[in-house]
PDB file of N, CA and C in Angstrom:
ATOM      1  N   UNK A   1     -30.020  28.409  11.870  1.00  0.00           N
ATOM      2  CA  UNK A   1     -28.838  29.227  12.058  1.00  0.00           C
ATOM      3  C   UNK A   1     -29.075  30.095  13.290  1.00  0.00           C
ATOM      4  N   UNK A   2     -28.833  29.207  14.693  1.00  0.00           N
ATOM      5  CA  UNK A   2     -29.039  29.881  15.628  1.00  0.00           C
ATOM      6  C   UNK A   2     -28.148  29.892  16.525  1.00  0.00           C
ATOM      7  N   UNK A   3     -27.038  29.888  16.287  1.00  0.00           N
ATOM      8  CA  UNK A   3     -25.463  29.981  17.198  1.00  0.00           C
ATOM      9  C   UNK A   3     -26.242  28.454  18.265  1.00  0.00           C
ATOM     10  N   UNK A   4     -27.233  27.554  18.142  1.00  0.00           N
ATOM     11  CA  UNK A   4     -27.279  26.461  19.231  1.00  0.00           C
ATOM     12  C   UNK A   4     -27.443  25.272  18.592  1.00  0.00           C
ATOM     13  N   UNK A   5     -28.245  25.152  17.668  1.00  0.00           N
ATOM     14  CA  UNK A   5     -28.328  23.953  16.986  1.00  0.00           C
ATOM     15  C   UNK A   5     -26.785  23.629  15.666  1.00  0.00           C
ATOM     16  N   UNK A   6     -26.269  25.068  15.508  1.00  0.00           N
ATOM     17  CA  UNK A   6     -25.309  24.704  14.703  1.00  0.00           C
ATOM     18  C   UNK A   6     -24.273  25.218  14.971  1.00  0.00           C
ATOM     19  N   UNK A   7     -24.210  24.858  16.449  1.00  0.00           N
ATOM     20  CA  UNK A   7     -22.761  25.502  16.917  1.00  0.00           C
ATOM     21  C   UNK A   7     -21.456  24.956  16.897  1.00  0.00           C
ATOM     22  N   UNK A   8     -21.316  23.491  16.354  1.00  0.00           N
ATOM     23  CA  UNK A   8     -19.995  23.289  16.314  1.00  0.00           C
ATOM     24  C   UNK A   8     -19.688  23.112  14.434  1.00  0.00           C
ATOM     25  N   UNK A   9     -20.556  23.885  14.097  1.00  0.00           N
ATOM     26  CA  UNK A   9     -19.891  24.167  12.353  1.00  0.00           C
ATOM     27  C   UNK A   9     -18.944  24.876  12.311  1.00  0.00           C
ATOM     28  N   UNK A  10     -18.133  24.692  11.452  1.00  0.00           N
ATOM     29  CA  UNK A  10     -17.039  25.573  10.800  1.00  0.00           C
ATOM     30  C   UNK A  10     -17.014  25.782   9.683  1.00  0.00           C
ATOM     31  N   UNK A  11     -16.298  27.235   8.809  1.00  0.00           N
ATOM     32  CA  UNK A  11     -16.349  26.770   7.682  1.00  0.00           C
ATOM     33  C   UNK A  11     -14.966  26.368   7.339  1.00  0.00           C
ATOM     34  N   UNK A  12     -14.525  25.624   6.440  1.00  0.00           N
ATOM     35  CA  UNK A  12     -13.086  25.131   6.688  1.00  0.00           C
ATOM     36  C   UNK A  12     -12.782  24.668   4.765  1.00  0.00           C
ATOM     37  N   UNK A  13     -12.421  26.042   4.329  1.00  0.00           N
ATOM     38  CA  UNK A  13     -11.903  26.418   2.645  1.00  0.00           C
ATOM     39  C   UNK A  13     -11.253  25.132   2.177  1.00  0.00           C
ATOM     40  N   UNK A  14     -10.903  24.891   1.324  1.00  0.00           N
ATOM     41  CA  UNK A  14      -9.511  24.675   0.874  1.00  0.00           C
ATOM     42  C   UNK A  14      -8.434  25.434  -0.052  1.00  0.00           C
ATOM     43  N   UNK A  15      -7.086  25.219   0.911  1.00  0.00           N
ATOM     44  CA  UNK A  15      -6.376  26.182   0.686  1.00  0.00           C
ATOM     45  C   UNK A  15      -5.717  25.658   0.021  1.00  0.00           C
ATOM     46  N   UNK A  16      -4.900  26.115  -1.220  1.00  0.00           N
ATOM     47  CA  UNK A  16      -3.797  25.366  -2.137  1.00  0.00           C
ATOM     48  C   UNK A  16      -2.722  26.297  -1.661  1.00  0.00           C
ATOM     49  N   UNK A  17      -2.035  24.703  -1.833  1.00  0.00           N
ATOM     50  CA  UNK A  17      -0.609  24.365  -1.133  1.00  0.00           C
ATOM     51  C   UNK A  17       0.148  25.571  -2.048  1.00  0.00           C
ATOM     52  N   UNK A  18       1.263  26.551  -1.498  1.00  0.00           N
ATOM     53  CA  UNK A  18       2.155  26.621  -1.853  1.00  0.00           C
ATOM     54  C   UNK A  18       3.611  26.526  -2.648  1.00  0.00           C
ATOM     55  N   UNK A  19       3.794  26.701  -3.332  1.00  0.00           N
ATOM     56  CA  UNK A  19       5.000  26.257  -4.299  1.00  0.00           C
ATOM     57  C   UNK A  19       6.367  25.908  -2.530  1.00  0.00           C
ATOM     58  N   UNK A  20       6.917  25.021  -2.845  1.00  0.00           N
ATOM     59  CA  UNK A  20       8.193  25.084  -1.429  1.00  0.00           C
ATOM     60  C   UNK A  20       8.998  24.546  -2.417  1.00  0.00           C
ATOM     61  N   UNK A  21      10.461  25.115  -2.663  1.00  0.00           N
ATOM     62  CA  UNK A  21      10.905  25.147  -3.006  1.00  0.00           C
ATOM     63  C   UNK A  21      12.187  23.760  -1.967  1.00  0.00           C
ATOM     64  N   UNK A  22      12.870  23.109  -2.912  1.00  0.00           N
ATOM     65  CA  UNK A  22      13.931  22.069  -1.679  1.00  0.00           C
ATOM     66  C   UNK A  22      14.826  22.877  -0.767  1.00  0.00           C
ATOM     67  N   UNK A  23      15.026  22.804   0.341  1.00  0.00           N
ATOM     68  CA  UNK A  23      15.056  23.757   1.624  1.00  0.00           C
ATOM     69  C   UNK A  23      14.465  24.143   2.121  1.00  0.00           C
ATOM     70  N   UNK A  24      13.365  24.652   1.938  1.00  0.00           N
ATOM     71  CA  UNK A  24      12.861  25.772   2.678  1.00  0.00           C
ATOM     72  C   UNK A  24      11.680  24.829   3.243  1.00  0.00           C
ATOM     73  N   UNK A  25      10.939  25.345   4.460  1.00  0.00           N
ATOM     74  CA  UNK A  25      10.400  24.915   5.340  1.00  0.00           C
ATOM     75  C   UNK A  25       9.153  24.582   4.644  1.00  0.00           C
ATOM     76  N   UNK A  26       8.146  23.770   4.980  1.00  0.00           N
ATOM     77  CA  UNK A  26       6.417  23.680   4.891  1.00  0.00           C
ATOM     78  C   UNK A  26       6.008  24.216   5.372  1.00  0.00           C
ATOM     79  N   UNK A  27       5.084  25.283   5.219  1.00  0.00           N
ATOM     80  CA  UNK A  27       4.052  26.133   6.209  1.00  0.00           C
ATOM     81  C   UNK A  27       2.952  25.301   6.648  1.00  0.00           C
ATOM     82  N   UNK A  28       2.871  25.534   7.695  1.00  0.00           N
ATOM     83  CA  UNK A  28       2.158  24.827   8.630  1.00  0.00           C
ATOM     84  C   UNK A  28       0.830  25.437   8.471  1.00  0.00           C
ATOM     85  N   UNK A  29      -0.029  24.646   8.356  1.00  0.00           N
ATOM     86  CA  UNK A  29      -1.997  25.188   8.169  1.00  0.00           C
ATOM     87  C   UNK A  29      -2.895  24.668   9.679  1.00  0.00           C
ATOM     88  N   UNK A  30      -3.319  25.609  10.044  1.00  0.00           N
ATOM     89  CA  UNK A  30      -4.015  25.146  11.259  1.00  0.00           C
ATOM     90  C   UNK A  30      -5.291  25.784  10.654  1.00  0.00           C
ATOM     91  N   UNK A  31      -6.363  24.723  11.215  1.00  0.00           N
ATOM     92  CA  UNK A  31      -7.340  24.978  10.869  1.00  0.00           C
ATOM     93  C   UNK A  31      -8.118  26.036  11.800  1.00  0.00           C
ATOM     94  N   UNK A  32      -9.065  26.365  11.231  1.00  0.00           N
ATOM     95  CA  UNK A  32      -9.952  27.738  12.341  1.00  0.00           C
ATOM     96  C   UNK A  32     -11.178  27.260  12.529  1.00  0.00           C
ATOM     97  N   UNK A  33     -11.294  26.513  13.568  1.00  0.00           N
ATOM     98  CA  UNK A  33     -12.593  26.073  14.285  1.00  0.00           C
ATOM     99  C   UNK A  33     -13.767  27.234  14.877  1.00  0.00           C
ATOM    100  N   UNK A  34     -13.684  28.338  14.519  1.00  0.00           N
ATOM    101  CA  UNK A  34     -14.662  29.755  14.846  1.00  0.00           C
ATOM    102  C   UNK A  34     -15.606  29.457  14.089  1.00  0.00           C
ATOM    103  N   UNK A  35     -16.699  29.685  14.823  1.00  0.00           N
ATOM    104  CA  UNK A  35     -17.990  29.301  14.188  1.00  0.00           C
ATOM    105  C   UNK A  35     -18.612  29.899  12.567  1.00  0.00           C
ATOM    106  N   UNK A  36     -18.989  29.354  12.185  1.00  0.00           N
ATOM    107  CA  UNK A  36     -18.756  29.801  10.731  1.00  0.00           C
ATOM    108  C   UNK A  36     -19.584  31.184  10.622  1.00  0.00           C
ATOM    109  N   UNK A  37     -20.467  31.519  11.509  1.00  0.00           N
ATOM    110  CA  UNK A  37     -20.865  33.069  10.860  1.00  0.00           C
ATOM    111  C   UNK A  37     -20.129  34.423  11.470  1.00  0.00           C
ATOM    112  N   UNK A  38     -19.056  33.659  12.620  1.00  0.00           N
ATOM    113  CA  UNK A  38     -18.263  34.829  13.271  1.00  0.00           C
ATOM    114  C   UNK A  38     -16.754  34.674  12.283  1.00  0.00           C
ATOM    115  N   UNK A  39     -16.798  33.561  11.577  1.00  0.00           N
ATOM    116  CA  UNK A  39     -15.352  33.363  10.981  1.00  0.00           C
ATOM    117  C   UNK A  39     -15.396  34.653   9.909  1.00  0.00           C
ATOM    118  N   UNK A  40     -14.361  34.956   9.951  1.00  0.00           N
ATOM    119  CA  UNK A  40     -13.742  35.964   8.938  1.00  0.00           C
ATOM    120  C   UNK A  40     -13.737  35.725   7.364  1.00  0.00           C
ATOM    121  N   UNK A  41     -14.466  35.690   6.631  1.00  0.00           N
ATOM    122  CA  UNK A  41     -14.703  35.335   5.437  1.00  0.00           C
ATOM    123  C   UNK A  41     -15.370  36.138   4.279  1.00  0.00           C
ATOM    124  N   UNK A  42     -14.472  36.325   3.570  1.00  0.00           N
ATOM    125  CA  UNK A  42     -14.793  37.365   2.183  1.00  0.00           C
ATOM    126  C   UNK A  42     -15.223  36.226   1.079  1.00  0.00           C
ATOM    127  N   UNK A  43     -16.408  36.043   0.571  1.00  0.00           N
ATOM    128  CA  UNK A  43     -16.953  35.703  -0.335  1.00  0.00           C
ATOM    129  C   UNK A  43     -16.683  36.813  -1.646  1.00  0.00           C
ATOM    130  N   UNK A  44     -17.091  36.360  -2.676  1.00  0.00           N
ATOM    131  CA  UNK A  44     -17.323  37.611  -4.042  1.00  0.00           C
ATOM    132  C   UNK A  44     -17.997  38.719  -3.367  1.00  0.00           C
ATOM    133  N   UNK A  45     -17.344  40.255  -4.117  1.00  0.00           N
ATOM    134  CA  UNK A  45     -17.567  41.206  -3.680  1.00  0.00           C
ATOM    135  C   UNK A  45     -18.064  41.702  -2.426  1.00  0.00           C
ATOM    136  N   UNK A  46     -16.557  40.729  -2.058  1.00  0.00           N
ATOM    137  CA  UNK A  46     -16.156  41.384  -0.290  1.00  0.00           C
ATOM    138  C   UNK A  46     -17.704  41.120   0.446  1.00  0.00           C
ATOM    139  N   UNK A  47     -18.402  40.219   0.489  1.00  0.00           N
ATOM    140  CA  UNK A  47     -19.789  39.877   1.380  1.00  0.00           C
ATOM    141  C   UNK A  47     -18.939  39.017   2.581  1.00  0.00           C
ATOM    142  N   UNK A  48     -19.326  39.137   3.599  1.00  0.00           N
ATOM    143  CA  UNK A  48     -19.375  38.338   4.402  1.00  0.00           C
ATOM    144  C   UNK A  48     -19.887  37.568   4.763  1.00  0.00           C
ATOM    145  N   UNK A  49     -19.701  36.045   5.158  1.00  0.00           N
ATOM    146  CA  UNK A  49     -20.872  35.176   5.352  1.00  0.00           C
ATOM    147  C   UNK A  49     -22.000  35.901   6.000  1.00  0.00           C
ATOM    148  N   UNK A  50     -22.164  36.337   6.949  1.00  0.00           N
ATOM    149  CA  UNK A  50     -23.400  36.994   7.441  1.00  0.00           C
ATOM    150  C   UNK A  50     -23.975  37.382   6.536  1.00  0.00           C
ATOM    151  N   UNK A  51     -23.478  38.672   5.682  1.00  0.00           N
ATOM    152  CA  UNK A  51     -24.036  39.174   4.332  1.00  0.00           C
ATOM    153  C   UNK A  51     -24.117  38.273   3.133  1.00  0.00           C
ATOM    154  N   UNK A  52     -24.025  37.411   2.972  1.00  0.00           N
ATOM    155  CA  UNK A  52     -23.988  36.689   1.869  1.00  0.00           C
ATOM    156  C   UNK A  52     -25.329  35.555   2.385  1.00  0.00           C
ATOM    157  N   UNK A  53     -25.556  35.128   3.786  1.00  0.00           N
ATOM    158  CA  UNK A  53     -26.369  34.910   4.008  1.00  0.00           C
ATOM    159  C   UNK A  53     -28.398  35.598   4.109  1.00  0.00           C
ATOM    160  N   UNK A  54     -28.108  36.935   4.991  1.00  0.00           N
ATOM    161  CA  UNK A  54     -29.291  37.542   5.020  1.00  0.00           C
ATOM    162  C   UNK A  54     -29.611  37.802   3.304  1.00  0.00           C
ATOM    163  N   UNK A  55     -28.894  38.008   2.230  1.00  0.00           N
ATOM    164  CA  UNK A  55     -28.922  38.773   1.296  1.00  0.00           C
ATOM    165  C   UNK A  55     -29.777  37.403   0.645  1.00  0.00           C
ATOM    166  N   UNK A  56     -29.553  36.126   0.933  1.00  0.00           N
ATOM    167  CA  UNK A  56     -30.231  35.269   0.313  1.00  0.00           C
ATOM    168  C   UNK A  56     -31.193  34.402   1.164  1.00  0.00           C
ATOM    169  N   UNK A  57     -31.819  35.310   2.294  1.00  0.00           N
ATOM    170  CA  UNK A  57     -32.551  35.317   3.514  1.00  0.00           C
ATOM    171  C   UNK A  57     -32.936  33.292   3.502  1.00  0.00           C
ATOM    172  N   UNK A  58     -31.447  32.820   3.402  1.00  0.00           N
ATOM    173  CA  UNK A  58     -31.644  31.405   4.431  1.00  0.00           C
ATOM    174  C   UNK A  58     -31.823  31.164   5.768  1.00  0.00           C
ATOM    175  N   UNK A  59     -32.037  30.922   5.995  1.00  0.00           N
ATOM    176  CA  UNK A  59     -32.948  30.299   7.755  1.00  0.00           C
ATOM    177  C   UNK A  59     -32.444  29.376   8.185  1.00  0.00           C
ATOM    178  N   UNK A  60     -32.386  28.084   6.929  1.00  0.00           N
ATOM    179  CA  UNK A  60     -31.329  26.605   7.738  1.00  0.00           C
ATOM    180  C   UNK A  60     -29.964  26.247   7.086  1.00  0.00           C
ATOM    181  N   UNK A  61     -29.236  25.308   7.636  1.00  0.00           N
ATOM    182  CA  UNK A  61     -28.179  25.495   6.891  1.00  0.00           C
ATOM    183  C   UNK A  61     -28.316  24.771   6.275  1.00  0.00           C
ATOM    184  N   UNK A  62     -28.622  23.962   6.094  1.00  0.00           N
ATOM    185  CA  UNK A  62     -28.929  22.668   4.848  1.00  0.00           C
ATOM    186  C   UNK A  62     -29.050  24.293   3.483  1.00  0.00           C
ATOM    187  N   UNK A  63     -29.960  24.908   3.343  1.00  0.00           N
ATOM    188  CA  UNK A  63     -30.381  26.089   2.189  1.00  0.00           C
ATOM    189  C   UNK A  63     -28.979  26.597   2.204  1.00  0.00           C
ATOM    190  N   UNK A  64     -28.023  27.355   3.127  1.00  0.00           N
ATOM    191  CA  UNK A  64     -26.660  27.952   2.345  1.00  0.00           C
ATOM    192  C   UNK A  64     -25.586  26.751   1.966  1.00  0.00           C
ATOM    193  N   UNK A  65     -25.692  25.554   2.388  1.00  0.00           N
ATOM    194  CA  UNK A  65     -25.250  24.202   2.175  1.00  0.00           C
ATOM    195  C   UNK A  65     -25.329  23.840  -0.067  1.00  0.00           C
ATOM    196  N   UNK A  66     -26.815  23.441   0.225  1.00  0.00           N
ATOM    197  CA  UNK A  66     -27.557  23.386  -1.232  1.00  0.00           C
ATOM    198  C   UNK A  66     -26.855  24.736  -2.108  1.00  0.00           C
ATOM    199  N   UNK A  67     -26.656  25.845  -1.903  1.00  0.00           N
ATOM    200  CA  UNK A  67     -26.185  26.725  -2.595  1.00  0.00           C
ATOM    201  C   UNK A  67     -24.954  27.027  -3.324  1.00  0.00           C
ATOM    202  N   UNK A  68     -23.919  27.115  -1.945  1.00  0.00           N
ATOM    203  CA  UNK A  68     -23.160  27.065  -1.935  1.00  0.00           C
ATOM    204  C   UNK A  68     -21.961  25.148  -2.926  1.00  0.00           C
ATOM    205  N   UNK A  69     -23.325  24.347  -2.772  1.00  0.00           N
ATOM    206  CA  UNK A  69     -22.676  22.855  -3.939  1.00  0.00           C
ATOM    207  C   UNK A  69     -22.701  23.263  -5.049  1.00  0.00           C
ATOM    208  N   UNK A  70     -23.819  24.215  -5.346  1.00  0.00           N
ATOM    209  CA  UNK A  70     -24.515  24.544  -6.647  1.00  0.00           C
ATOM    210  C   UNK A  70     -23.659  25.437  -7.166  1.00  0.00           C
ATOM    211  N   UNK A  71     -23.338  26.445  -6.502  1.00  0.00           N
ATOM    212  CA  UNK A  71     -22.475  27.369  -7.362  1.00  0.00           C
ATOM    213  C   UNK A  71     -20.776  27.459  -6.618  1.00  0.00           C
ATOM    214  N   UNK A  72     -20.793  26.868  -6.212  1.00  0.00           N
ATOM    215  CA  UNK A  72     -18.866  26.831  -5.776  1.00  0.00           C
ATOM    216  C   UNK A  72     -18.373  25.435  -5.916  1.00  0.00           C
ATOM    217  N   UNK A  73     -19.503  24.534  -5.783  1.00  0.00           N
ATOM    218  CA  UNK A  73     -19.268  22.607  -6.002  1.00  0.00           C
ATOM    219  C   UNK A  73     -18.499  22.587  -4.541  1.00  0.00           C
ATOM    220  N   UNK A  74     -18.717  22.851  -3.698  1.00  0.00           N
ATOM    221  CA  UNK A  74     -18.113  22.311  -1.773  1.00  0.00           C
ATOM    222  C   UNK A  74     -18.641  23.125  -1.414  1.00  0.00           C
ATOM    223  N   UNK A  75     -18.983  22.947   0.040  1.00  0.00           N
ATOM    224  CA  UNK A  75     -19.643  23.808   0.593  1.00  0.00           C
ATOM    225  C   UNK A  75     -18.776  24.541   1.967  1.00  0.00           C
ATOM    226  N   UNK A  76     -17.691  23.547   1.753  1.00  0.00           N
ATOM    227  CA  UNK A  76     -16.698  23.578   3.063  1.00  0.00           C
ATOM    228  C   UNK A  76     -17.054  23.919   4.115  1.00  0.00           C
ATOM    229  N   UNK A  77     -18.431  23.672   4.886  1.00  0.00           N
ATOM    230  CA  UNK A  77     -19.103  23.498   6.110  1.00  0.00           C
ATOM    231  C   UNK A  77     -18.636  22.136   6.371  1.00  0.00           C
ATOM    232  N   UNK A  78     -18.062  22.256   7.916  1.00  0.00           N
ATOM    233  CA  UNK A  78     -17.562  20.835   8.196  1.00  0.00           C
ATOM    234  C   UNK A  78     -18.211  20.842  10.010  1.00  0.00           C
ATOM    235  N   UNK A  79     -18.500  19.961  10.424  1.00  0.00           N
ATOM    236  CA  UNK A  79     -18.832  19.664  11.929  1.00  0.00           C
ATOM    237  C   UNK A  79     -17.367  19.717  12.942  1.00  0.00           C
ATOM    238  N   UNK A  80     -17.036  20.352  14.239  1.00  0.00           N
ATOM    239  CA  UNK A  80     -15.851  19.708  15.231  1.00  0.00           C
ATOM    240  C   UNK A  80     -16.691  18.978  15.846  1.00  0.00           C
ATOM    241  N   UNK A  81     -16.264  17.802  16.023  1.00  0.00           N
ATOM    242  CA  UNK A  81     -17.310  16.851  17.036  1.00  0.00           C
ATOM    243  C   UNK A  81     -16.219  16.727  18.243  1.00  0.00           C
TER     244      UNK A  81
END
């Protein structure tokens, strides 16, 4: 986790769809390609990935990867190639 070897990660949630009612428009989802430890992200009790990371002093990402299957089942780390 050194902004060089894992710089084109993202983290990329999944978001559930919306109720749309007939008429009304689809909201459009663009994804946020920002690197996953600058991305804006509230984990349980408001941690931020950064904080949610040092707090469980991982080093590679494969370790917040493994964790994150274990207790959320996705890890929603995805590559932009």
């Amino acid at each position: 986790m050194d902004g060089q070897e894992d710089k084109s990660i993202y983290y990329d949630p999944v978001i559930a769809a919306p109720t749309v009612w007939p008429g009304d428009p689809v909201p459009v989802h663009r994804k946020n390609y920002t690197y996953y430890l600058d991305a804006i992200i509230t984990f349980p009790h408001d941690k931020t990935m950064q904080d949610f990371i040092k707090e469980n002093s991982f080093v590679f990402v494969h370790e917040l990867q493994h964790y994150l299957r274990k207790h959320y089942h996705s890890d929603d780390l995805k590559i932009n190639i």
